[in-house]
C-alpha atoms as a PDB file:
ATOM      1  CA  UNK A   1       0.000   0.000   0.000  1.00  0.00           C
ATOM      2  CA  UNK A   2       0.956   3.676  -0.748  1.00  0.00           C
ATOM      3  CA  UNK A   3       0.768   5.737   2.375  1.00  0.00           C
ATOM      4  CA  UNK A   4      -1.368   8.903   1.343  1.00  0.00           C
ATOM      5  CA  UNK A   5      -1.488  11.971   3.783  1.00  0.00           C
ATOM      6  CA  UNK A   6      -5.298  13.238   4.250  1.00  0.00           C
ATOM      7  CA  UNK A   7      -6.140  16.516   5.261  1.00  0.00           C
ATOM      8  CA  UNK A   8     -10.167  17.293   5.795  1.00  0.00           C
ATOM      9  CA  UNK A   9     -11.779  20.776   6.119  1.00  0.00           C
ATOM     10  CA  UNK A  10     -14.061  20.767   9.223  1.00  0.00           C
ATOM     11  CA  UNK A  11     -17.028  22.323   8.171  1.00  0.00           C
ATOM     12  CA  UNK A  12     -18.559  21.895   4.884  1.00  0.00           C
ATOM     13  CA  UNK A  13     -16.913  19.043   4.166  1.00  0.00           C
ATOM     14  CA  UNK A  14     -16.538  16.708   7.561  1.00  0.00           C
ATOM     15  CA  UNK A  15     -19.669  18.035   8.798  1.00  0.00           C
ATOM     16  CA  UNK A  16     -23.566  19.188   7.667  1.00  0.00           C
ATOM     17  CA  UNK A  17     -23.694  22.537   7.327  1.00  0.00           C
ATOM     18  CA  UNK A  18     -27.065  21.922   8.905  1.00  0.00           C
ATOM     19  CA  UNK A  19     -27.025  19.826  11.697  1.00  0.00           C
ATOM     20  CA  UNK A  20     -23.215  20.854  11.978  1.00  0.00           C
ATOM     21  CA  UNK A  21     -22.264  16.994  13.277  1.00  0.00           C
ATOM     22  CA  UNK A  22     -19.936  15.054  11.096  1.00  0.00           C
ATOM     23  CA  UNK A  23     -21.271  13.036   8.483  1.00  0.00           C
ATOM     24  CA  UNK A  24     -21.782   9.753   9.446  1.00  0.00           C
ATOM     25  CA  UNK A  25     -20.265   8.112   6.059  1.00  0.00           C
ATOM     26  CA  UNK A  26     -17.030  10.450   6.495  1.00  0.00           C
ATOM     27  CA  UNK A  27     -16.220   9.285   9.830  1.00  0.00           C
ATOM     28  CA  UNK A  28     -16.349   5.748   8.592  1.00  0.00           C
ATOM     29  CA  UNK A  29     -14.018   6.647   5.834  1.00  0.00           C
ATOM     30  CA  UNK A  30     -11.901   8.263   8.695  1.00  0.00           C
ATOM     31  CA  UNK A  31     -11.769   5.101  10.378  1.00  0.00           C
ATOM     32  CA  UNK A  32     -11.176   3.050   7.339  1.00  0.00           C
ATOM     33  CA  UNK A  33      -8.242   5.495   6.295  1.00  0.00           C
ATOM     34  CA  UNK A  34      -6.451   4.980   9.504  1.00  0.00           C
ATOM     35  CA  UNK A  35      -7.437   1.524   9.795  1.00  0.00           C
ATOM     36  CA  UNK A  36      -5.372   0.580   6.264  1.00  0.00           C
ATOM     37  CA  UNK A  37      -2.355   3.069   7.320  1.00  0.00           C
ATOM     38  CA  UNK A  38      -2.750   5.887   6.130  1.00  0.00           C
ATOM     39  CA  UNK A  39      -2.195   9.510   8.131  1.00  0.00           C
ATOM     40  CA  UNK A  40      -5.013  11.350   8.777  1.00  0.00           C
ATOM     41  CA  UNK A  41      -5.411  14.722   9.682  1.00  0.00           C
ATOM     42  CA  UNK A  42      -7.519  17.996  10.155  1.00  0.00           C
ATOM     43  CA  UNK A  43      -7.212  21.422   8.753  1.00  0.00           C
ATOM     44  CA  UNK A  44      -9.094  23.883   9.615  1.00  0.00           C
ATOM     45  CA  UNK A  45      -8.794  27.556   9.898  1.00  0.00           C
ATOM     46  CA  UNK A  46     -10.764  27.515  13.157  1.00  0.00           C
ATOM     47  CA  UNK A  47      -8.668  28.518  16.334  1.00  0.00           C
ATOM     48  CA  UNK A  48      -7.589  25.469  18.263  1.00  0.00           C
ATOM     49  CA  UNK A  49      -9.806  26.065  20.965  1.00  0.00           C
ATOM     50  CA  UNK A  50     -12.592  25.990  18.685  1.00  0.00           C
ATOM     51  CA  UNK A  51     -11.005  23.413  16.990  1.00  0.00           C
ATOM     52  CA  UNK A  52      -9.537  20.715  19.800  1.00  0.00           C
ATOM     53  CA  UNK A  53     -13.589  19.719  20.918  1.00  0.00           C
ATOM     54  CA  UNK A  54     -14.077  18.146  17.455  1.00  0.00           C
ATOM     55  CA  UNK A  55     -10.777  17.146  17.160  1.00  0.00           C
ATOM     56  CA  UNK A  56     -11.033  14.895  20.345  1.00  0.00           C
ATOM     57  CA  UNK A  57     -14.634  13.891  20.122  1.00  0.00           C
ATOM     58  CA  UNK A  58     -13.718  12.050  16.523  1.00  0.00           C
ATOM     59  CA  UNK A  59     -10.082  11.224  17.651  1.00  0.00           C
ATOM     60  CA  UNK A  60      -8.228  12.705  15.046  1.00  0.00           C
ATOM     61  CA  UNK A  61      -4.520  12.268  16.179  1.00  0.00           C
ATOM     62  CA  UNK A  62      -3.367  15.076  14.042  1.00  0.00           C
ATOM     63  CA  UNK A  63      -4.550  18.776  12.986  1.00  0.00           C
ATOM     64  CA  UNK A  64      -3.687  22.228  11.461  1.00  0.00           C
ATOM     65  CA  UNK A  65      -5.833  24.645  13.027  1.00  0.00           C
ATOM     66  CA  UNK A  66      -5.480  28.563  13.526  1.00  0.00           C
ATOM     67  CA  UNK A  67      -5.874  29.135   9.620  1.00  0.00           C
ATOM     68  CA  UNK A  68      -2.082  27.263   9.746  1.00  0.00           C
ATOM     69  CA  UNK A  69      -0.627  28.743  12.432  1.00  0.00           C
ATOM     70  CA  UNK A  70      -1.583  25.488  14.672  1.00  0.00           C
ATOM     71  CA  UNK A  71      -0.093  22.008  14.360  1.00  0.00           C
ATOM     72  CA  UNK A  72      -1.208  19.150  16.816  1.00  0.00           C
ATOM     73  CA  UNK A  73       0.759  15.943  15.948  1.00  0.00           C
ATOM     74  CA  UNK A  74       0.129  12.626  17.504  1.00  0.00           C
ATOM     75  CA  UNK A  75      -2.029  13.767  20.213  1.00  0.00           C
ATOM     76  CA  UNK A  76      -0.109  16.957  21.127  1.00  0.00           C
ATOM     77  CA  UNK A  77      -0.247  20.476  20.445  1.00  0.00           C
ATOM     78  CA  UNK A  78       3.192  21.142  18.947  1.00  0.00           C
ATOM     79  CA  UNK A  79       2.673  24.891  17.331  1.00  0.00           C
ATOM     80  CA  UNK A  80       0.140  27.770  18.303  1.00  0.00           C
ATOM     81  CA  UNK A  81       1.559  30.661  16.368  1.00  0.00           C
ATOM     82  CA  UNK A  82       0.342  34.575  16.456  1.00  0.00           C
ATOM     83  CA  UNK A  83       0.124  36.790  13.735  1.00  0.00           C
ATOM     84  CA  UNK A  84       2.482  39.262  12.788  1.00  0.00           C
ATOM     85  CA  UNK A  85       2.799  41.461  15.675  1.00  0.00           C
ATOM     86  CA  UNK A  86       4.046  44.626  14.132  1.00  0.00           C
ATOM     87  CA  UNK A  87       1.892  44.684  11.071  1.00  0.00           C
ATOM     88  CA  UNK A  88      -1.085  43.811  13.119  1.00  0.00           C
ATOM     89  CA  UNK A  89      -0.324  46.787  15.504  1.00  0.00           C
ATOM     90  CA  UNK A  90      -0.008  49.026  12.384  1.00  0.00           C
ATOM     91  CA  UNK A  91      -3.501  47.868  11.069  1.00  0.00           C
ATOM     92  CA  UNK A  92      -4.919  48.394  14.713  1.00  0.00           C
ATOM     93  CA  UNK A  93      -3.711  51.790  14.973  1.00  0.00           C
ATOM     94  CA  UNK A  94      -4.887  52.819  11.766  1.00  0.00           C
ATOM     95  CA  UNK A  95      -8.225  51.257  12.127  1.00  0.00           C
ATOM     96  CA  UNK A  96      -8.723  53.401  15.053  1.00  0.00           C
ATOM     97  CA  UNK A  97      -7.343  56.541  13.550  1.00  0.00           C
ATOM     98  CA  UNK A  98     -10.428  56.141  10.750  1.00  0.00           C
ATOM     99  CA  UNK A  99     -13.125  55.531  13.246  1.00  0.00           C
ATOM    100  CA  UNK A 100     -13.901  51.973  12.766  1.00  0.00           C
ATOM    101  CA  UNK A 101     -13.831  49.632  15.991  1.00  0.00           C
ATOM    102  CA  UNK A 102     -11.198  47.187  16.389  1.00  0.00           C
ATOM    103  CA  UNK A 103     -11.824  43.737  19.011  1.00  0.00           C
ATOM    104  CA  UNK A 104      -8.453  42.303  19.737  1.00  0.00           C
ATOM    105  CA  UNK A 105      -8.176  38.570  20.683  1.00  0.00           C
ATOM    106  CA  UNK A 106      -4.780  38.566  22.457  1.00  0.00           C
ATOM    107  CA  UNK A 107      -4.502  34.621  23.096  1.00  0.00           C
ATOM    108  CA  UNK A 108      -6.189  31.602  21.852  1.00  0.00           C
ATOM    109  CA  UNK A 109      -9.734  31.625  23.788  1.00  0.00           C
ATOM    110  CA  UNK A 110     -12.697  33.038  23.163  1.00  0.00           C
ATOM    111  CA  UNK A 111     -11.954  36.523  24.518  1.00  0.00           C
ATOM    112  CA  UNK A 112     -11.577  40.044  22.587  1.00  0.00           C
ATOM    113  CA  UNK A 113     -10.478  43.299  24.276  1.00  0.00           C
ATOM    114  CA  UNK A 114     -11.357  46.933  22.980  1.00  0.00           C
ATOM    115  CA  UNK A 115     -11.015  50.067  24.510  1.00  0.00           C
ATOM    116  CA  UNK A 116     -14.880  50.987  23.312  1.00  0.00           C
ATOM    117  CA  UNK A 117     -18.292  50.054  22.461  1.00  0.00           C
ATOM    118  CA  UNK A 118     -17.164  51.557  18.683  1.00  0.00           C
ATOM    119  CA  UNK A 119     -17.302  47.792  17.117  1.00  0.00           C
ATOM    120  CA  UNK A 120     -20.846  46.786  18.848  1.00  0.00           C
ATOM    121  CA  UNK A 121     -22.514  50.168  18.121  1.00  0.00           C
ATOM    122  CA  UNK A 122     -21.191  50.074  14.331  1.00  0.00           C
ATOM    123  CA  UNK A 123     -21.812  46.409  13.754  1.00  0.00           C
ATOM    124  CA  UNK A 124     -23.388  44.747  16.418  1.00  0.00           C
ATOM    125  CA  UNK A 125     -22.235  41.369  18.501  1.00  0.00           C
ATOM    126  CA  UNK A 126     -20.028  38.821  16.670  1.00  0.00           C
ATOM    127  CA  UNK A 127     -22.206  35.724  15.637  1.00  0.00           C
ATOM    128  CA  UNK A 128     -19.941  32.826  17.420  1.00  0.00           C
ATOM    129  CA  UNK A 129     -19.723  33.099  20.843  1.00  0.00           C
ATOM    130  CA  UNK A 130     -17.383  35.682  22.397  1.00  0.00           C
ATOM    131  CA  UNK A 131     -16.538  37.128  25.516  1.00  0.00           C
ATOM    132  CA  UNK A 132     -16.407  41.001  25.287  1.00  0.00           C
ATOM    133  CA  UNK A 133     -13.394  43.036  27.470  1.00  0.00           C
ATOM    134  CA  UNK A 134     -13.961  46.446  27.139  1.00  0.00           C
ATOM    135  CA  UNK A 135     -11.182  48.390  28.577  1.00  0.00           C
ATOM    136  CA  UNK A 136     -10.917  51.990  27.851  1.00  0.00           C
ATOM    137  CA  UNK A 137      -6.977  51.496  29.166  1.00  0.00           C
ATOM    138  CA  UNK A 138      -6.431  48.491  26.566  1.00  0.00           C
ATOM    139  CA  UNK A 139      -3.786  48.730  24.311  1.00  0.00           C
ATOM    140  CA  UNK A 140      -2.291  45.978  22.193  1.00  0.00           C
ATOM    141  CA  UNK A 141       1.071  47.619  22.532  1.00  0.00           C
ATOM    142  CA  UNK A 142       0.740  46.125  26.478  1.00  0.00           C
ATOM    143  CA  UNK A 143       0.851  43.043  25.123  1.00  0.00           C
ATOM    144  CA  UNK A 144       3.781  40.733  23.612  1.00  0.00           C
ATOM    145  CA  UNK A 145       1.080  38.785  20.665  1.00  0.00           C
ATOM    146  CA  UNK A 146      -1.928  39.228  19.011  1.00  0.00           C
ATOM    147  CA  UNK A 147      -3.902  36.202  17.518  1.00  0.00           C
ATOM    148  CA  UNK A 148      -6.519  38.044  15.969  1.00  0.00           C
ATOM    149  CA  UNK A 149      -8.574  41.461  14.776  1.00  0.00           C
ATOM    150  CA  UNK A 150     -11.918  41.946  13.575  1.00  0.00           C
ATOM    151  CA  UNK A 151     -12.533  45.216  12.196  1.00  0.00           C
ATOM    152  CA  UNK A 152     -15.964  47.095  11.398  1.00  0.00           C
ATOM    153  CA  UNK A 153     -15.253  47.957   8.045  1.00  0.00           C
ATOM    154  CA  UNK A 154     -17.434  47.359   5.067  1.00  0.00           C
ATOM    155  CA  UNK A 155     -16.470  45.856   2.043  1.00  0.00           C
ATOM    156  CA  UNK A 156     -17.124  49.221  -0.241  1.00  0.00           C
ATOM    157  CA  UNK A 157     -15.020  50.931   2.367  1.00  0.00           C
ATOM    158  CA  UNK A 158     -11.876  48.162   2.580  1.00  0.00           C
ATOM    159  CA  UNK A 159      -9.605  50.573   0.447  1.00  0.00           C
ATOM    160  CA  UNK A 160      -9.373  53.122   3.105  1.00  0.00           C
ATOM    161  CA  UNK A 161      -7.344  50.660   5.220  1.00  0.00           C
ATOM    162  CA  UNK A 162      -4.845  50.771   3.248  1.00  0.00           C
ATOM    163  CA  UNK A 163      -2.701  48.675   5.372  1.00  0.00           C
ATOM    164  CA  UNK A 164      -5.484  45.979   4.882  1.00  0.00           C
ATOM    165  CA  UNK A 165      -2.959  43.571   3.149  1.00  0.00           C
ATOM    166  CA  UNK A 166       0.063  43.445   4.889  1.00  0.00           C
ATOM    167  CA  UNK A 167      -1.479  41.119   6.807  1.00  0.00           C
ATOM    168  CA  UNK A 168      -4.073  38.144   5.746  1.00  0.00           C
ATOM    169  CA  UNK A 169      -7.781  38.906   6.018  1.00  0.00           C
ATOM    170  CA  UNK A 170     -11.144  37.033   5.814  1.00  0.00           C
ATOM    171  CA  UNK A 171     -14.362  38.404   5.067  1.00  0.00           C
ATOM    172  CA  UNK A 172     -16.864  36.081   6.237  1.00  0.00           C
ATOM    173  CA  UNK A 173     -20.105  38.563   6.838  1.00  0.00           C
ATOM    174  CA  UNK A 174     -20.718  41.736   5.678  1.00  0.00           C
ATOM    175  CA  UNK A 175     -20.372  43.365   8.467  1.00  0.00           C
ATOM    176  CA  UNK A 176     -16.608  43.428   9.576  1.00  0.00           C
ATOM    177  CA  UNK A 177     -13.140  41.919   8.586  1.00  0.00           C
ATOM    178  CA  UNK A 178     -11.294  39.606  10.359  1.00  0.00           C
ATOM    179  CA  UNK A 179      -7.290  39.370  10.287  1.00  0.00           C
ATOM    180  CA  UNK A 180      -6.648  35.941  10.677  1.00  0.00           C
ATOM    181  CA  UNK A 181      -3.774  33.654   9.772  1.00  0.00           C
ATOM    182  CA  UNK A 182      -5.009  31.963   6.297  1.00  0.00           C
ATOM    183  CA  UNK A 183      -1.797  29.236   5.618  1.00  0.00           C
ATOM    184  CA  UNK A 184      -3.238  26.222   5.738  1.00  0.00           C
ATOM    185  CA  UNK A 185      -0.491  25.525   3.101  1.00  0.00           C
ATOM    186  CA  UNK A 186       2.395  26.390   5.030  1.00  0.00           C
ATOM    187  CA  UNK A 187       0.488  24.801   7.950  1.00  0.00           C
ATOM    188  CA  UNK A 188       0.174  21.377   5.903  1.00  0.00           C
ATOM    189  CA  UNK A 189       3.742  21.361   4.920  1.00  0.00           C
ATOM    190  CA  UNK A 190       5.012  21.925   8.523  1.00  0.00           C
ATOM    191  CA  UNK A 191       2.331  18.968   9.510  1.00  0.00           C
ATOM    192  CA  UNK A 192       4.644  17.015   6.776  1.00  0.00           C
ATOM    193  CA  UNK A 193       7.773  17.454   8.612  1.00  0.00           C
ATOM    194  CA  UNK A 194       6.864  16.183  11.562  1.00  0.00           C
ATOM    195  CA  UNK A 195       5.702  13.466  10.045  1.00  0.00           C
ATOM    196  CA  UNK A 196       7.993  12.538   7.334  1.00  0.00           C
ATOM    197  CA  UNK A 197       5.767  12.653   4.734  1.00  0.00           C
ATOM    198  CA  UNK A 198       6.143  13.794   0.824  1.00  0.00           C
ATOM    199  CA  UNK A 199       3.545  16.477  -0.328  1.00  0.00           C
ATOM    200  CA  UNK A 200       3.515  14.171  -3.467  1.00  0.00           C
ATOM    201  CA  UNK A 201       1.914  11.939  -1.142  1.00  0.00           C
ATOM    202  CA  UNK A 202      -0.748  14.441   0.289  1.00  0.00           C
ATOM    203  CA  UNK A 203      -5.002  14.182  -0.374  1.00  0.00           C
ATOM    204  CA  UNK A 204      -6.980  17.415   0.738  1.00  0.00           C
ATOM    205  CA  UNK A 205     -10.762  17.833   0.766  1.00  0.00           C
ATOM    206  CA  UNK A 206     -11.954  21.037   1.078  1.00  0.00           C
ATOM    207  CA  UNK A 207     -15.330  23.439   0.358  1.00  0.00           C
ATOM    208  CA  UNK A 208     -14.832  26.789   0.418  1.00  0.00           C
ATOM    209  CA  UNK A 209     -12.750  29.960  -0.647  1.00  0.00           C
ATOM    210  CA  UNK A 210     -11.032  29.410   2.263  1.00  0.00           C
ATOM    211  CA  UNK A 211      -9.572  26.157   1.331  1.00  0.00           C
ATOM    212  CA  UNK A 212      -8.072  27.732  -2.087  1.00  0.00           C
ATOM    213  CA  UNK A 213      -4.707  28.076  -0.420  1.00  0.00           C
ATOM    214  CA  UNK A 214      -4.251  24.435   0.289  1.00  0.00           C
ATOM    215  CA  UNK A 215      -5.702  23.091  -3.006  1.00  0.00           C
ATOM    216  CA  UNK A 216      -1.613  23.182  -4.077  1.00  0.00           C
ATOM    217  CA  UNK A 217      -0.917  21.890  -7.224  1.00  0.00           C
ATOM    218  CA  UNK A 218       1.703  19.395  -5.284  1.00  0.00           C
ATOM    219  CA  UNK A 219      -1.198  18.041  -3.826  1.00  0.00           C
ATOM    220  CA  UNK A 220      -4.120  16.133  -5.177  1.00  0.00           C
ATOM    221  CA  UNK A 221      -6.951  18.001  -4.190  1.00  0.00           C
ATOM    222  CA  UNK A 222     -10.691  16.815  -3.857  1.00  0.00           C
ATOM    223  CA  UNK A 223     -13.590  19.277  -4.022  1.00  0.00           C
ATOM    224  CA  UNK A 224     -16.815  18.242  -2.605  1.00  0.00           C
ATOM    225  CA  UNK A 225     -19.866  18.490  -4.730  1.00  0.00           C
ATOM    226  CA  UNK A 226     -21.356  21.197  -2.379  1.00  0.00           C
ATOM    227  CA  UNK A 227     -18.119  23.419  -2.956  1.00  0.00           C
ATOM    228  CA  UNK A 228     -17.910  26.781  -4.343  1.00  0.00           C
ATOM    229  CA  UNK A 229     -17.092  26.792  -8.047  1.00  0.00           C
ATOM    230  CA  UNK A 230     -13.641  28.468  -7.481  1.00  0.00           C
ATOM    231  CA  UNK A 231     -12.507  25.856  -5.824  1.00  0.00           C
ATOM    232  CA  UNK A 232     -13.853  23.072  -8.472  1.00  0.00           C
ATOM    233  CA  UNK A 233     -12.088  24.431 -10.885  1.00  0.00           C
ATOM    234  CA  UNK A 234      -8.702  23.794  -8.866  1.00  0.00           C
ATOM    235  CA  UNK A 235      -9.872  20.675  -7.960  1.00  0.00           C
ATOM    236  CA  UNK A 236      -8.235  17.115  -9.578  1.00  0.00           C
ATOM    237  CA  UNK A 237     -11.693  15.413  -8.991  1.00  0.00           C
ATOM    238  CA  UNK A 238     -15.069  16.894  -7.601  1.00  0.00           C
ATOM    239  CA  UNK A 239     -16.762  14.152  -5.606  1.00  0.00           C
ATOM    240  CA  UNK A 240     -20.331  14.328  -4.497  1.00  0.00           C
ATOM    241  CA  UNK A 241     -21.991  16.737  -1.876  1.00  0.00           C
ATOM    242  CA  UNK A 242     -20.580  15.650   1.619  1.00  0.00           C
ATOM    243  CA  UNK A 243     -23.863  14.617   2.993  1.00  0.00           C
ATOM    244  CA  UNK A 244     -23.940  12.484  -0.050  1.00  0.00           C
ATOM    245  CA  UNK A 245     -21.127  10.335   0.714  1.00  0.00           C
ATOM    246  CA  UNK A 246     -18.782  12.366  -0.975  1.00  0.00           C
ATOM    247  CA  UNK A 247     -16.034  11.642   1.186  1.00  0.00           C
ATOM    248  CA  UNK A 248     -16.472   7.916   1.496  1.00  0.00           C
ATOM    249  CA  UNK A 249     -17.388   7.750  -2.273  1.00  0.00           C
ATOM    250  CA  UNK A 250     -14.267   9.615  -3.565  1.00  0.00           C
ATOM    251  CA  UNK A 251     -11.959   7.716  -1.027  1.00  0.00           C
ATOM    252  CA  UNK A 252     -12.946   3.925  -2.641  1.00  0.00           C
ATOM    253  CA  UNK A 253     -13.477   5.283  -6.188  1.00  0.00           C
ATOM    254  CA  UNK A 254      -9.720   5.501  -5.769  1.00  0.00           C
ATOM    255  CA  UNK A 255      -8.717   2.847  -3.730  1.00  0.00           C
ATOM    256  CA  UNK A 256      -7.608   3.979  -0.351  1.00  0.00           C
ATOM    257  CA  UNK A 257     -10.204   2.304   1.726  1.00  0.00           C
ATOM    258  CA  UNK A 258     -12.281  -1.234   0.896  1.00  0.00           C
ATOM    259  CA  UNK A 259     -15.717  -0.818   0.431  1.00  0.00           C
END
């Protein structure tokens, strides 16, 4: 048997969008996947504390999380990286100098600091759970790392910060921008290293813009059928919709599990 190296997007492609549990025919092509040898592993852009409950519930033994930035290998958290300090202090600063409000999340956890009620009274509450610090002392600059900044800034008004891409940024609602590490690439490739794999070797499933940067062309990259049309195109084979089998179905069309 060839050894392959898996990686698997949480959600879109492990789980229903809808009832947001894993499909039940994925985790049984998890289990068959380890079962005949091969690696197995998450990657997710989701913080690792968002991240590690899934992670342990379905006993994955290995997972980038943090858009990258995170790499838990064989059952331990090996990497939990930042984002660029100095660049994210710049795009702080400026935010604030235009008027928009800035939340801060200084450490992995659910937590955000600002120094005012700017972001909630120009946008509203975050829609994932969050606990809110407000702080009219708080200053980033008091503290040695930032993991993360969401920013109440429109789309049609992204051009004023024009520091806006020094730095990697989501846009996942309307409403505000999130700077975020987005190398699930990098992340993958690290994840290879400690593992001794090839990226030759590698298998990634993915859904969504998000998962663009992984679909490398070193890899050989699986779409699922309920995945944006960007990512398709990059795609060496499009599979069916994820609560369609997709992942078990792709995985014995091409002979890494037994049916």
């Amino acid at each position: 048997m060839d050894k392959k190296y898996f990686f698997f997007d949480i959600d879109g492609t492990l789980t229903d969008n809808v009832t947001k549990k894993i499909v039940p025919s994925a985790k049984e092509a998890i289990c068959k996947l380890q079962e005949a040898g091969h690696f197995v592993s998450i990657a997710t852009g989701r913080a690792y504390y968002k991240a590690e409950p899934f992670r342990k519930k379905h006993n994955f033994p290995n997972m980038v999380c943090n858009g990258g930035h995170g790499i838990f290998f064989e059952d331990e958290l090996r990497e939990n990286r930042p984002i660029d300090y100095e660049k994210a202090l710049a795009v702080y600063r400026q935010a604030i100098e235009l008027g928009y409000g800035v939340l801060a999340a200084m450490d992995d956890s659910e937590k955000v600091y600002a120094d005012s009620f700017r972001f909630y009274d120009q946008v509203g509450e975050r829609k994932e759970d969050t606990t809110y610090i407000i702080d009219r002392n708080f200053d980033p600059a008091d503290y040695d790392e930032i993991f993360k900044l969401y920013i109440s800034i429109s789309k049609e008004e992204e051009d004023r910060l024009t520091l806006k891409d020094t730095l990697g940024s989501l846009r996942f609602v309307p409403q505000y921008l999130m700077f975020q590490p987005d190398e699930k690439l990098d992340g993958i490739m690290r994840m290879l290293d400690y593992a001794g794999g090839k990226p030759e070797d590698v298998v990634v499933f993915g859904d969504d813009y998000n998962d663009m940067v992984m679909f490398d062309d070193q890899f050989f990259k699986v779409a699922m059928g309920n995945a944006c049309d960007a990512l398709k195109e990059k795609a060496d084979y499009v599979t069916d919709k994820n609560v369609e089998d997709g992942i078990y179905n792709a995985c014995k069309k091409f002979g890494w599990i037994n049916a």
